[in-house]
C-alpha atoms as a PDB file:
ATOM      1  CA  UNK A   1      -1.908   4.845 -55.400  1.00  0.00           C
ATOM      2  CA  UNK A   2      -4.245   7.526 -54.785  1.00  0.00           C
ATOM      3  CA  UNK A   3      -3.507  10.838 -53.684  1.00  0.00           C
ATOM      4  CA  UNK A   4      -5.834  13.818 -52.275  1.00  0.00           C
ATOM      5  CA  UNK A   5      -4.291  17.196 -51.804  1.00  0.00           C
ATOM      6  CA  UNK A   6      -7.017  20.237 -50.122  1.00  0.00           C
ATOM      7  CA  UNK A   7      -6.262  23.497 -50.294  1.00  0.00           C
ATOM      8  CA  UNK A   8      -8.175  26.857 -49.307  1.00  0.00           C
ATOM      9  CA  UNK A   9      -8.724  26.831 -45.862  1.00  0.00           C
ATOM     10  CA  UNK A  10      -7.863  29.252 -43.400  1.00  0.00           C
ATOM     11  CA  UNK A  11      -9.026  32.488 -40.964  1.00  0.00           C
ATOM     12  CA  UNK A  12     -12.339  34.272 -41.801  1.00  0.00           C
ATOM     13  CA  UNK A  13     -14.104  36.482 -40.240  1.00  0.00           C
ATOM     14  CA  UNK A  14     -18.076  35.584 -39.246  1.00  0.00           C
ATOM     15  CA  UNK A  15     -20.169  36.131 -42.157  1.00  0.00           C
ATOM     16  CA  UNK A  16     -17.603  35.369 -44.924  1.00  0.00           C
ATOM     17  CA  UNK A  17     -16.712  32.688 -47.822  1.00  0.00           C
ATOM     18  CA  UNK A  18     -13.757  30.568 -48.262  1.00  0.00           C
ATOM     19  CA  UNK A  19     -14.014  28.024 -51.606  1.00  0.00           C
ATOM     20  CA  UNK A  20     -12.111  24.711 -50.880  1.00  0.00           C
ATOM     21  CA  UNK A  21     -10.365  22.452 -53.555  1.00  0.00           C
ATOM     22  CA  UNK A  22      -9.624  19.123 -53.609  1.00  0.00           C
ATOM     23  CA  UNK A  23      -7.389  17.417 -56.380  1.00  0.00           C
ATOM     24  CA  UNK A  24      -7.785  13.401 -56.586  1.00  0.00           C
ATOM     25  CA  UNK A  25      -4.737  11.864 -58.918  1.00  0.00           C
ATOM     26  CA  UNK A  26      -2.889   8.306 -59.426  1.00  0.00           C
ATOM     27  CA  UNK A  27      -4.021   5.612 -61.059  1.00  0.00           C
ATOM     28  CA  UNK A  28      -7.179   6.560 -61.126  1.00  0.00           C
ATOM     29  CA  UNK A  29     -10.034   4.917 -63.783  1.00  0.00           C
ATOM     30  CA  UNK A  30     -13.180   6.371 -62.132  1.00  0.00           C
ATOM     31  CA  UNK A  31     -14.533   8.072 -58.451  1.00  0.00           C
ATOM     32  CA  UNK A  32     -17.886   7.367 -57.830  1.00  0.00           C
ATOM     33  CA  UNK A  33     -18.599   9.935 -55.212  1.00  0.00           C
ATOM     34  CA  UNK A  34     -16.272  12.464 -53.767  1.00  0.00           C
ATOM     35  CA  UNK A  35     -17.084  15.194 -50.545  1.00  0.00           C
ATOM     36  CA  UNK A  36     -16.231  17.086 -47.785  1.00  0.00           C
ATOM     37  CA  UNK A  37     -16.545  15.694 -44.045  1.00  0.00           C
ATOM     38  CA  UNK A  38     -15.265  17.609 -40.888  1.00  0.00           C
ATOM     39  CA  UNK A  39     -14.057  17.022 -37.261  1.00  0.00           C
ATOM     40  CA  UNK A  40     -14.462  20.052 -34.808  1.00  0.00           C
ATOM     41  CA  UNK A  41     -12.785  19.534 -31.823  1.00  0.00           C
ATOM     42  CA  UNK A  42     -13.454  17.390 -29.689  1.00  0.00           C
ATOM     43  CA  UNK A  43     -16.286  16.161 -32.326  1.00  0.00           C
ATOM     44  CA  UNK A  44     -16.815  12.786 -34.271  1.00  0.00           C
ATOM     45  CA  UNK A  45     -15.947  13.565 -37.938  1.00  0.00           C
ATOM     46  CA  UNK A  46     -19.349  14.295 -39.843  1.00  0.00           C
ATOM     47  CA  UNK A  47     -20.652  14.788 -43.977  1.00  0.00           C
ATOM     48  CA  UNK A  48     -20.709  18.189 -45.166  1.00  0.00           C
ATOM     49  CA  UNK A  49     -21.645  17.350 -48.370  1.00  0.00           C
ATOM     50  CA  UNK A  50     -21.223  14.879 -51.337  1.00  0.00           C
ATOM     51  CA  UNK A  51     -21.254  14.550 -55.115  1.00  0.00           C
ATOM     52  CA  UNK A  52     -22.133  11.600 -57.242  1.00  0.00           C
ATOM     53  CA  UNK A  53     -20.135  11.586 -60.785  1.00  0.00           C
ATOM     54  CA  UNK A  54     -23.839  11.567 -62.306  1.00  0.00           C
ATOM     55  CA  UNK A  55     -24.312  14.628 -60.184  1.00  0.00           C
ATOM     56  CA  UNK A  56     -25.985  14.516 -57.128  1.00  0.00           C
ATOM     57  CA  UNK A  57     -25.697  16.336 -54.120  1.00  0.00           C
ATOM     58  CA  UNK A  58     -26.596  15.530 -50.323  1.00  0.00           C
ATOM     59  CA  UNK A  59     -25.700  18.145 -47.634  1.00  0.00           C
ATOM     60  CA  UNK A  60     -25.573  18.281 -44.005  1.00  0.00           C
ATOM     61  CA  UNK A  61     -28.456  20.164 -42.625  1.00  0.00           C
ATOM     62  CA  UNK A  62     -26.734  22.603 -40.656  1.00  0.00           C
ATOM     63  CA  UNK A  63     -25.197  23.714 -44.288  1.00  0.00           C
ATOM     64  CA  UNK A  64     -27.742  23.569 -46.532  1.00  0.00           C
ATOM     65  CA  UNK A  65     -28.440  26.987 -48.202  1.00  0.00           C
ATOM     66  CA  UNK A  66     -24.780  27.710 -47.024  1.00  0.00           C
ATOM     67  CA  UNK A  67     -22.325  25.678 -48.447  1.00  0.00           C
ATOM     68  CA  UNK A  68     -22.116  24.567 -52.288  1.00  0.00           C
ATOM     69  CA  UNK A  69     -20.064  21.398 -53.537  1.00  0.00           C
ATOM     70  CA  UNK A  70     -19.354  21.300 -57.375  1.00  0.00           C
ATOM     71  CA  UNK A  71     -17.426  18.566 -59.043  1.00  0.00           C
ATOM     72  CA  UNK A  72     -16.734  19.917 -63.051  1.00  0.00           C
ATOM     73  CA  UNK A  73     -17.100  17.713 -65.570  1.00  0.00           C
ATOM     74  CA  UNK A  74     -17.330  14.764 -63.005  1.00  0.00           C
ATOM     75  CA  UNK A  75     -13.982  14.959 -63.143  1.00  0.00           C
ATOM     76  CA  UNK A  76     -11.172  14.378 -59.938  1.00  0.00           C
ATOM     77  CA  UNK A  77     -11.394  17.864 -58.639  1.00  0.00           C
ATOM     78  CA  UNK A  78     -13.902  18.713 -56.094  1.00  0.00           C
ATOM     79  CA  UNK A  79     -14.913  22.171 -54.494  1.00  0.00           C
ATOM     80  CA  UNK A  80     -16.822  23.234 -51.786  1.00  0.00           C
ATOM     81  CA  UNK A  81     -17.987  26.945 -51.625  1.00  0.00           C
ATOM     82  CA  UNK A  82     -18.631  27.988 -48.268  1.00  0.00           C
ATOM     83  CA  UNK A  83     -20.912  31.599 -47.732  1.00  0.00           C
ATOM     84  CA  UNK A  84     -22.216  32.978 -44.426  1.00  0.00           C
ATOM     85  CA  UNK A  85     -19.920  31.206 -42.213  1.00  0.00           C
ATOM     86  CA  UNK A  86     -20.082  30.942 -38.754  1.00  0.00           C
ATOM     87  CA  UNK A  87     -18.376  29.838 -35.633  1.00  0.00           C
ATOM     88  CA  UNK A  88     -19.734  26.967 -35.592  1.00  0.00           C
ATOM     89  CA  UNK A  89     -18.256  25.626 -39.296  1.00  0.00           C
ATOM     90  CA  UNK A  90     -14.940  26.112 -37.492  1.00  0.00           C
ATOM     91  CA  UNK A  91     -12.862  22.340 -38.210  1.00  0.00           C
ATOM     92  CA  UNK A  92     -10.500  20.649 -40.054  1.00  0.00           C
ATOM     93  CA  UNK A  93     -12.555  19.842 -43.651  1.00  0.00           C
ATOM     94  CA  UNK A  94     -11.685  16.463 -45.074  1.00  0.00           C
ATOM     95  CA  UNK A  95     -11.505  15.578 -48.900  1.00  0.00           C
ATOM     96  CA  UNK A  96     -13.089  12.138 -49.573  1.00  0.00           C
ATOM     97  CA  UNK A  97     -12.898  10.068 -52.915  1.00  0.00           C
ATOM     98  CA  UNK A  98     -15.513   7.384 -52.541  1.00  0.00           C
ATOM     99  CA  UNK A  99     -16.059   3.910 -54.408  1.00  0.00           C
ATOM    100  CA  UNK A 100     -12.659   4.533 -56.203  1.00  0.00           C
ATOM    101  CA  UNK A 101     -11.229   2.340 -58.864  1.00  0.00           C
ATOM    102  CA  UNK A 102      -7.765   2.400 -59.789  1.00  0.00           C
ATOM    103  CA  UNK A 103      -6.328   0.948 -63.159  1.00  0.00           C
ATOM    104  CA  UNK A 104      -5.433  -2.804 -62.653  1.00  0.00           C
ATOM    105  CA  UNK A 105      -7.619  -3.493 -59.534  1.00  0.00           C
ATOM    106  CA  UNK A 106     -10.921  -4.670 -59.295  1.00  0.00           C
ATOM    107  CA  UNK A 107     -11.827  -3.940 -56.085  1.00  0.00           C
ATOM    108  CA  UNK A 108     -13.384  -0.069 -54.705  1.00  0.00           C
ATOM    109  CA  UNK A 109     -11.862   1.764 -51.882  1.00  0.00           C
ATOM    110  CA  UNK A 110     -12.449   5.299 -50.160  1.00  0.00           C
ATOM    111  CA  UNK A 111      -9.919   7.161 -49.914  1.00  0.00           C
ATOM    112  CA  UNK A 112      -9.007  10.560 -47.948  1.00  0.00           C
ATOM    113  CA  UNK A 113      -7.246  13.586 -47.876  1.00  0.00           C
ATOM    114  CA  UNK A 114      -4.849  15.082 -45.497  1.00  0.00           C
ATOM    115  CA  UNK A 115      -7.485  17.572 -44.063  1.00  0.00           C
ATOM    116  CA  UNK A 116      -7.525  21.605 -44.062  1.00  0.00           C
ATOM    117  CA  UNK A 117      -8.213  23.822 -41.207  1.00  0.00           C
ATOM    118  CA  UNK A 118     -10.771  26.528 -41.595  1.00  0.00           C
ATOM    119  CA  UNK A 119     -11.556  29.018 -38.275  1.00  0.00           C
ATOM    120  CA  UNK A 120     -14.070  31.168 -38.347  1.00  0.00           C
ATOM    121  CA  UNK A 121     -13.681  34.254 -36.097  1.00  0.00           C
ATOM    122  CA  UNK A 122     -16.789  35.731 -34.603  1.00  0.00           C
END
């Protein structure tokens, strides 16, 4: 029913930026939260950073100052602008759409997206 599709990952060089997108559709009446989680290898999967609709943000420590999530108009698109990477951002980023309601259910659910790999090259 719902669908998250990432894009913008890839190879970057120490020091650089890479924005991520991630596009929420289906039957969707409202997202409460959406953000970006990753899983380095041989890692548990951790927060990056999240966006209410009203407009809060929480980030990860490691990226604070770093990293940027935006989420226009509250709408089903959310980005993440990543400057001054390093190494040590290299993993596959996750798109998540939390507290989601679809049309005709009453009932929440968190959905995720199929993941994009970003490397960062030192």
């Amino acid at each position: 029913q719902v669908q998250l599709v990432e894009s913008g990952g890839g190879l970057v060089q120490a020091g650089g930026s890479l924005r991520l997108s991630c596009a929420a559709s289906g039957s969707i009446l409202l997202i409460n939260a959406m953000g970006w989680y990753r899983q380095a290898p041989g890692k548990q999967r951790e927060l990056v950073a999240t966006i209410t609709s009203g407009g809060s943000t929480n980030y990860a420590d490691s990226v604070k100052g770093r990293f940027t999530i935006s989420r226009p108009n509250a709408k089903n698109t959310v980005y993440l602008l990543m400057n001054s990477l390093n190494p040590e951002d290299t993993a596959v980023y996750y798109c998540n759409a939390d507290g989601t309601l679809v049309f005709g259910s009453t009932r929440r659910s968190s959905y995720w997206g199929q993941g994009t790999q970003v490397t960062v090259s030192s």
